[in-house]
N, C-alpha and C. Protein backbone atom coordinates (compact mmCIF):
# COMPACT_ATOMS: atom_id res chain seq x y z
N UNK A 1 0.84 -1.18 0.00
CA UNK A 1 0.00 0.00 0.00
C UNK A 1 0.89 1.24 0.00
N UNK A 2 0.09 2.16 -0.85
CA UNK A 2 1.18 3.37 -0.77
C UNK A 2 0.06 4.56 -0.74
N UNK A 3 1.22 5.22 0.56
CA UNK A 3 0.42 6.54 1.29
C UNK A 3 1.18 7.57 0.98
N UNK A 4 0.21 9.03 0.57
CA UNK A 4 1.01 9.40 0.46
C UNK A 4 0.62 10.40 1.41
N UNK A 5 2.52 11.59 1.82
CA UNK A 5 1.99 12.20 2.85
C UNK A 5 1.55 13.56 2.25
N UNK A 6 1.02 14.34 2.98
CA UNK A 6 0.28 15.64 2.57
C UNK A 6 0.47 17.06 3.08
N UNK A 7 1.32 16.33 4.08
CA UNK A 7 2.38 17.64 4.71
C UNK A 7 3.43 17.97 4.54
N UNK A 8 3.98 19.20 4.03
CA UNK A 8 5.39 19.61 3.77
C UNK A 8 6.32 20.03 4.48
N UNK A 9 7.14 20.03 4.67
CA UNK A 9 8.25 20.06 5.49
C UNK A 9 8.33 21.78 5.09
N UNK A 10 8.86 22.76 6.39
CA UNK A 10 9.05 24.04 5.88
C UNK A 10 9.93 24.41 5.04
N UNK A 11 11.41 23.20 4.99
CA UNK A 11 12.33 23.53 4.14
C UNK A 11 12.15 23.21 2.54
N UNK A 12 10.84 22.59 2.43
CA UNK A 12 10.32 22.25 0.75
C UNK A 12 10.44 23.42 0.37
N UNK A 13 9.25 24.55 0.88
CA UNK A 13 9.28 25.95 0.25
C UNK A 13 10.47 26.49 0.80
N UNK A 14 11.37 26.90 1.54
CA UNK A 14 12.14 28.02 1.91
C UNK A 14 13.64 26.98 2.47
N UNK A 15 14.04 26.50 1.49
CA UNK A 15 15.16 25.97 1.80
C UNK A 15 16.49 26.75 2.33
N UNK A 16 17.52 25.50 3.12
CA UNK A 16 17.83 26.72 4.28
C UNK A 16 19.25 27.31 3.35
N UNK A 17 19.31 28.54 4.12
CA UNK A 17 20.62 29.23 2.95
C UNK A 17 22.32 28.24 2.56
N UNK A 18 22.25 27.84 4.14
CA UNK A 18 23.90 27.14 3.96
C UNK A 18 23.52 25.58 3.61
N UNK A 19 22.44 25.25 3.44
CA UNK A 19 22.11 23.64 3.47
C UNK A 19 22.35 23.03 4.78
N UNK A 20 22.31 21.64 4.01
CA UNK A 20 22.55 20.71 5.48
C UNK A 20 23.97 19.81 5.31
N UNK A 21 24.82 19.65 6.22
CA UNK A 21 25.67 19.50 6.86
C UNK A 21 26.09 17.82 6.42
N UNK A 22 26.67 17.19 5.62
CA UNK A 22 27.24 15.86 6.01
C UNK A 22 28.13 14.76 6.11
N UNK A 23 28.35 14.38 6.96
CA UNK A 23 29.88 13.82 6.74
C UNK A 23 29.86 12.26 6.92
N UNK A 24 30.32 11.48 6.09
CA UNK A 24 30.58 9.99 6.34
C UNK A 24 32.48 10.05 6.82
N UNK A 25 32.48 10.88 7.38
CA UNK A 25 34.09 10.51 8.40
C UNK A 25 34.22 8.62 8.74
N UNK A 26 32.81 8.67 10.16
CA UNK A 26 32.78 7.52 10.60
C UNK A 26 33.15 6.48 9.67
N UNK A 27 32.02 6.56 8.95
CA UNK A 27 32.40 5.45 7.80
C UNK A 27 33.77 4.83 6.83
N UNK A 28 34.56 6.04 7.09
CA UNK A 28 35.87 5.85 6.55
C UNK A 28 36.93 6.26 7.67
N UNK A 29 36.47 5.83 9.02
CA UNK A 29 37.13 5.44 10.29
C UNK A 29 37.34 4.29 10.06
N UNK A 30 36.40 3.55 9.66
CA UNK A 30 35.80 2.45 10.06
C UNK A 30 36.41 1.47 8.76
N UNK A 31 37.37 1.99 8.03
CA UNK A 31 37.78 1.21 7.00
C UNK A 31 36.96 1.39 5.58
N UNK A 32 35.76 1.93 5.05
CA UNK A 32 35.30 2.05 4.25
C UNK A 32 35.54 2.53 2.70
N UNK A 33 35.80 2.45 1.81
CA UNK A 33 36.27 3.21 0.90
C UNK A 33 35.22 3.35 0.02
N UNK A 34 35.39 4.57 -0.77
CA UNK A 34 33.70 5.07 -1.73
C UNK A 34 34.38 4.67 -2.87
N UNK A 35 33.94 4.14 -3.84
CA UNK A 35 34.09 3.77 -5.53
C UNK A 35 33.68 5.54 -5.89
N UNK A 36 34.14 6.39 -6.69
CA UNK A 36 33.77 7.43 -7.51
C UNK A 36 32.05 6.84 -8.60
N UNK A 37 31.60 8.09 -8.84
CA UNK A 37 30.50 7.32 -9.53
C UNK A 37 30.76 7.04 -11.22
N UNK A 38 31.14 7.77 -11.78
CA UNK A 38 31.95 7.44 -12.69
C UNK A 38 32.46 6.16 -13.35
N UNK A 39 33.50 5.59 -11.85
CA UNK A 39 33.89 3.90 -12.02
C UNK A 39 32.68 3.46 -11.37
N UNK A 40 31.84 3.29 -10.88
CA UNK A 40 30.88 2.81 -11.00
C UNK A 40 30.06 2.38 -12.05
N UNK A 41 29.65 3.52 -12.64
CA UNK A 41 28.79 3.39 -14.28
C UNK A 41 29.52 2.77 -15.10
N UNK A 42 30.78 3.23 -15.08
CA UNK A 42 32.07 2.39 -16.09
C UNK A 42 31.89 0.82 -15.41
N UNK A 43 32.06 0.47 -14.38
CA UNK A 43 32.18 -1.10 -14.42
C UNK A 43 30.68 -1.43 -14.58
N UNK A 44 29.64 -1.09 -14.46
CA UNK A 44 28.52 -1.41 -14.17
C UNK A 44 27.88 -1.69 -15.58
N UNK A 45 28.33 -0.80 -16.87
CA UNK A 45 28.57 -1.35 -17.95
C UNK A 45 28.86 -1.91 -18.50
N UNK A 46 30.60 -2.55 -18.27
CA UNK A 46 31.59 -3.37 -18.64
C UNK A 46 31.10 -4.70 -18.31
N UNK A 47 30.28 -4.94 -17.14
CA UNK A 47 30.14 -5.87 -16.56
C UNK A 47 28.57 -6.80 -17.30
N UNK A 48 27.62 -5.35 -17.73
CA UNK A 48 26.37 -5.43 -18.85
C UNK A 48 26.57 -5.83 -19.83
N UNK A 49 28.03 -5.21 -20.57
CA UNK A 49 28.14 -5.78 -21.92
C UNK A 49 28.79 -7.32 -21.71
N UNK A 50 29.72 -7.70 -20.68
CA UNK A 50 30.02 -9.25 -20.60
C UNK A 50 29.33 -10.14 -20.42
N UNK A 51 28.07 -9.76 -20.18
CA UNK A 51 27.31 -10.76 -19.73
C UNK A 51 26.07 -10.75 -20.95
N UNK A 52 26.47 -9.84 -22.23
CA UNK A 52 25.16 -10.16 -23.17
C UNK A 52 24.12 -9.12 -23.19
N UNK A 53 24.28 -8.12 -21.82
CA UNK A 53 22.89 -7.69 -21.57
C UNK A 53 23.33 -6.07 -22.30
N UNK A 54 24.09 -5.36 -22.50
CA UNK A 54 23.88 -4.29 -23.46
C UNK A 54 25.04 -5.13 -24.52
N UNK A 55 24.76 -4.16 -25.52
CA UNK A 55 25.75 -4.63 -26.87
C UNK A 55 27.22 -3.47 -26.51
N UNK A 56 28.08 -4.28 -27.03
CA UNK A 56 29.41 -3.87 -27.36
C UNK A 56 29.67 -2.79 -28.74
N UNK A 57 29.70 -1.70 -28.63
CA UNK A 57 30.02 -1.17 -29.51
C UNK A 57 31.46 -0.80 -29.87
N UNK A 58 32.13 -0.84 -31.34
CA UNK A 58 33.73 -1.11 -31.80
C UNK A 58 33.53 0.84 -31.66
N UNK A 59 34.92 1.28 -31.43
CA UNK A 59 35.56 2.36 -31.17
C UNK A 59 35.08 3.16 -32.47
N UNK A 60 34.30 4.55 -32.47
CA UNK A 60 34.31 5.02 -33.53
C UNK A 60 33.04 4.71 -34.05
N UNK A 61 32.47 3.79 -33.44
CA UNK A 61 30.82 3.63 -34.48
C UNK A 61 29.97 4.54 -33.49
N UNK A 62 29.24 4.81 -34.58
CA UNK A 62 28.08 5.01 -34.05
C UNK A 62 26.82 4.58 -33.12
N UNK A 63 25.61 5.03 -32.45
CA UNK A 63 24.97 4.40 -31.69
C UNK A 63 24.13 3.64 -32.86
N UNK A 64 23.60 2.35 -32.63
CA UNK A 64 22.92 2.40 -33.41
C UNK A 64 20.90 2.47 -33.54
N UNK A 65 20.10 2.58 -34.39
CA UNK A 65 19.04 3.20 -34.61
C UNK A 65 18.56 2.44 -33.52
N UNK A 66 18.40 0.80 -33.35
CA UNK A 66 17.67 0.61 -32.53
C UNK A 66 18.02 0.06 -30.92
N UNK A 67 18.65 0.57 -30.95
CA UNK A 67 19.31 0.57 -29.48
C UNK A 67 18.11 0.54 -28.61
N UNK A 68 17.60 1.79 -28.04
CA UNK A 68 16.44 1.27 -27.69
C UNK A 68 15.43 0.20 -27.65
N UNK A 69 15.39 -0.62 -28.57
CA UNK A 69 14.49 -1.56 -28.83
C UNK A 69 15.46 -2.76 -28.16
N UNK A 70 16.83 -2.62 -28.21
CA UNK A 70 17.32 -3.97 -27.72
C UNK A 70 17.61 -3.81 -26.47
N UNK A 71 17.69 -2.66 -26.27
CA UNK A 71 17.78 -1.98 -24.35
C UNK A 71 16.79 -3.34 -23.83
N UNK A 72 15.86 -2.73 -24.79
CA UNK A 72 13.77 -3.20 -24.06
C UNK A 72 13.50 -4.37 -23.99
N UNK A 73 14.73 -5.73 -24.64
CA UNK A 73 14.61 -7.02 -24.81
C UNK A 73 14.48 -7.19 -23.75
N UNK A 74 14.02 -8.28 -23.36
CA UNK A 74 13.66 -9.55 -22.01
C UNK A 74 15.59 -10.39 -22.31
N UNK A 75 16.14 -10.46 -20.93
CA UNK A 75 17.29 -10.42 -20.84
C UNK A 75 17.47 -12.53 -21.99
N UNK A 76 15.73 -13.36 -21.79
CA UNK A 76 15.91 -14.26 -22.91
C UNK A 76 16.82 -14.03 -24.64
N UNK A 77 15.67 -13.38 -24.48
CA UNK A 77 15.83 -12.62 -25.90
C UNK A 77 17.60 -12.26 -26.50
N UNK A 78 17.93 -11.74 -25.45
CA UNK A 78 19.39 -10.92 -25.83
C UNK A 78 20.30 -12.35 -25.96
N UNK A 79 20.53 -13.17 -24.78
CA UNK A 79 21.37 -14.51 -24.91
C UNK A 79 20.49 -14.59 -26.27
N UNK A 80 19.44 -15.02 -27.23
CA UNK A 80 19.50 -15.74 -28.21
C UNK A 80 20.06 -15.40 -29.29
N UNK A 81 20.42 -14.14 -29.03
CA UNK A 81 20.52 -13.09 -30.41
C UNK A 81 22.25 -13.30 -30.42
């Protein structure tokens, strides 16, 4: 079930001048290290195209027309192709 709420917070309309404040210190006390998002999307791709599920495109080509349409395959579909 989904509720929704109907009250706004004062900072919706009149957000505050310096913002809000935040730090993951702890977290990288604690041994943690952040991946950049960047290498994220980069492996998160690399890892899409090895496995079949986006296509590999050669250096220099273009996108091609139906990209979209093979985005939209059922992950069946893509292994058959």
């Amino acid at each position: 079930m989904f509720v929704w709420c109907v009250y706004r917070c004062k900072d919706e309309v009149n957000p505050p001048v310096k913002g809000y404040k935040f730090t993951n210190q702890r977290l990288k006390d604690l041994g943690m290290e952040f991946v950049p998002v960047l290498q994220s999307i980069y492996e998160t791709v690399k890892s899409l195209q090895e496995k079949g599920m986006l296509p590999v495109l050669p250096p220099g080509d273009d996108i091609p027309d139906n990209l979209h349409e093979q985005l939209m395959m059922k992950p069946a579909q893509l292994l058959r192709n």
